[in-house]
Protein backbone atom coordinates (compact mmCIF):
# COMPACT_ATOMS: atom_id res chain seq x y z
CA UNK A 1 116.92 -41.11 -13.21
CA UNK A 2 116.11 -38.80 -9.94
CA UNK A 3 116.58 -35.15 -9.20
CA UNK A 4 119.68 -34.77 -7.36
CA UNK A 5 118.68 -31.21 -6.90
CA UNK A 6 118.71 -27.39 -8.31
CA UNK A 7 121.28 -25.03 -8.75
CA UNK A 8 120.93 -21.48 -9.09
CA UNK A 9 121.94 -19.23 -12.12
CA UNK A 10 120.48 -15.69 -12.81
CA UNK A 11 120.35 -16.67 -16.58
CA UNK A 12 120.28 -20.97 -17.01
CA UNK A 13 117.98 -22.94 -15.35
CA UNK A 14 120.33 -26.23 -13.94
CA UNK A 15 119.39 -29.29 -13.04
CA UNK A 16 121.62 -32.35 -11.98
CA UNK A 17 119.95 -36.04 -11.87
CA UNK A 18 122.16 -39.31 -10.95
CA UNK A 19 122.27 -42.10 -12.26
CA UNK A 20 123.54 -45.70 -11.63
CA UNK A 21 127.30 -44.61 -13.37
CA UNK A 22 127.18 -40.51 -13.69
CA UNK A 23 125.18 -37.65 -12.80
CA UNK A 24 123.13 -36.14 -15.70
CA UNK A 25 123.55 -31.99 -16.33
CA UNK A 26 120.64 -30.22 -18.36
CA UNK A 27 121.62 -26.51 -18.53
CA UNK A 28 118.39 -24.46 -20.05
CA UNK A 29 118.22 -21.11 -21.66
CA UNK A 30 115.27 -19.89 -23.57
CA UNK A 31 114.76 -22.53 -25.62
CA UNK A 32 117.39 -24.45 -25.87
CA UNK A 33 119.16 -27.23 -23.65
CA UNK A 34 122.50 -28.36 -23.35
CA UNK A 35 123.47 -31.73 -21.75
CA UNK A 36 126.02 -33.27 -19.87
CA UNK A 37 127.09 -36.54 -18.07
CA UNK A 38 129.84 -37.00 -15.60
CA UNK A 39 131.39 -40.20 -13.68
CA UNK A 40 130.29 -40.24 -10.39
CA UNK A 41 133.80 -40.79 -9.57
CA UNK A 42 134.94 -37.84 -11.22
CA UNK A 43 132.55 -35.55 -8.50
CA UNK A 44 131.39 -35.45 -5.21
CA UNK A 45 127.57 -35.41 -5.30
CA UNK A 46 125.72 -32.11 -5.87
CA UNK A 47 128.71 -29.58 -4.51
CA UNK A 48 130.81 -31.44 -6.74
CA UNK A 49 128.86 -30.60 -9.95
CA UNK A 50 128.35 -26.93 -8.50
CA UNK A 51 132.10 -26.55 -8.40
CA UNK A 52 132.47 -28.46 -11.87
CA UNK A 53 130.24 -26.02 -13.46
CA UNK A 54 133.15 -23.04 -12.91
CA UNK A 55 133.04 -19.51 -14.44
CA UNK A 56 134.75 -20.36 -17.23
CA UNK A 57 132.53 -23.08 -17.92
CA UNK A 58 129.55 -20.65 -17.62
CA UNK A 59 131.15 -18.38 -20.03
CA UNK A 60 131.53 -21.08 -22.52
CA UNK A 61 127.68 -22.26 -22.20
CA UNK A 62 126.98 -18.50 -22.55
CA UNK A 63 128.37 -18.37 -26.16
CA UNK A 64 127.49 -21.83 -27.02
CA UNK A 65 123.97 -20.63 -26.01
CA UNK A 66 123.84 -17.42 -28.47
CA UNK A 67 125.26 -19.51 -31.16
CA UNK A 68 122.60 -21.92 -30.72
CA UNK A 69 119.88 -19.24 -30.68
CA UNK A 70 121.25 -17.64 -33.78
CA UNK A 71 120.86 -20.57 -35.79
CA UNK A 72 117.22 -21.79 -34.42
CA UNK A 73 116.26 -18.12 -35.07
CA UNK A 74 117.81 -18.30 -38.85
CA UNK A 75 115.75 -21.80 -39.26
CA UNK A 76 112.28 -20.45 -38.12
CA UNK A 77 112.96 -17.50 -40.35
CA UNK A 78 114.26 -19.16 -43.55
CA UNK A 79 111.29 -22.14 -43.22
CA UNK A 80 108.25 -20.17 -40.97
CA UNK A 81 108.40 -16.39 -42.72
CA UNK A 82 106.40 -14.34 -41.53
């Protein structure tokens, strides 16, 4: 796996690796990390994956994100009280 380079988001750190068969997508916020593969035949290279990840998209990995935080908050609090 290599860096195929960096894309820039005011909120989500993004990084896309290839691969022999896809390119790789980890999408980081706080933390938590979402992941996500794609045929390379599906997209062209690195301006390929930037247009893949769309505004829509983004608003989806938004929510997915607070959902995800909600419940990793709820488990440190119901097993690590304070």
């Amino acid at each position: 796996m290599r860096i195929l380079g960096t894309i820039p988001h005011p909120t989500f750190k993004i990084v896309a690796y290839t691969l022999e068969r896809y390119f790789y997508i980890e999408i980081e916020a706080g933390p938590m990390k979402q992941c996500y593969k794609l045929h390379k035949e599906q997209v062209d290279g690195l301006e390929g994956v930037k247009k893949w990840l769309d505004e829509d998209f983004l608003a989806h990995l938004q929510h997915t994100f607070e959902t995800m935080y909600k419940s990793h908050q709820a488990s440190v609090n119901r097993n690590f009280p304070k």
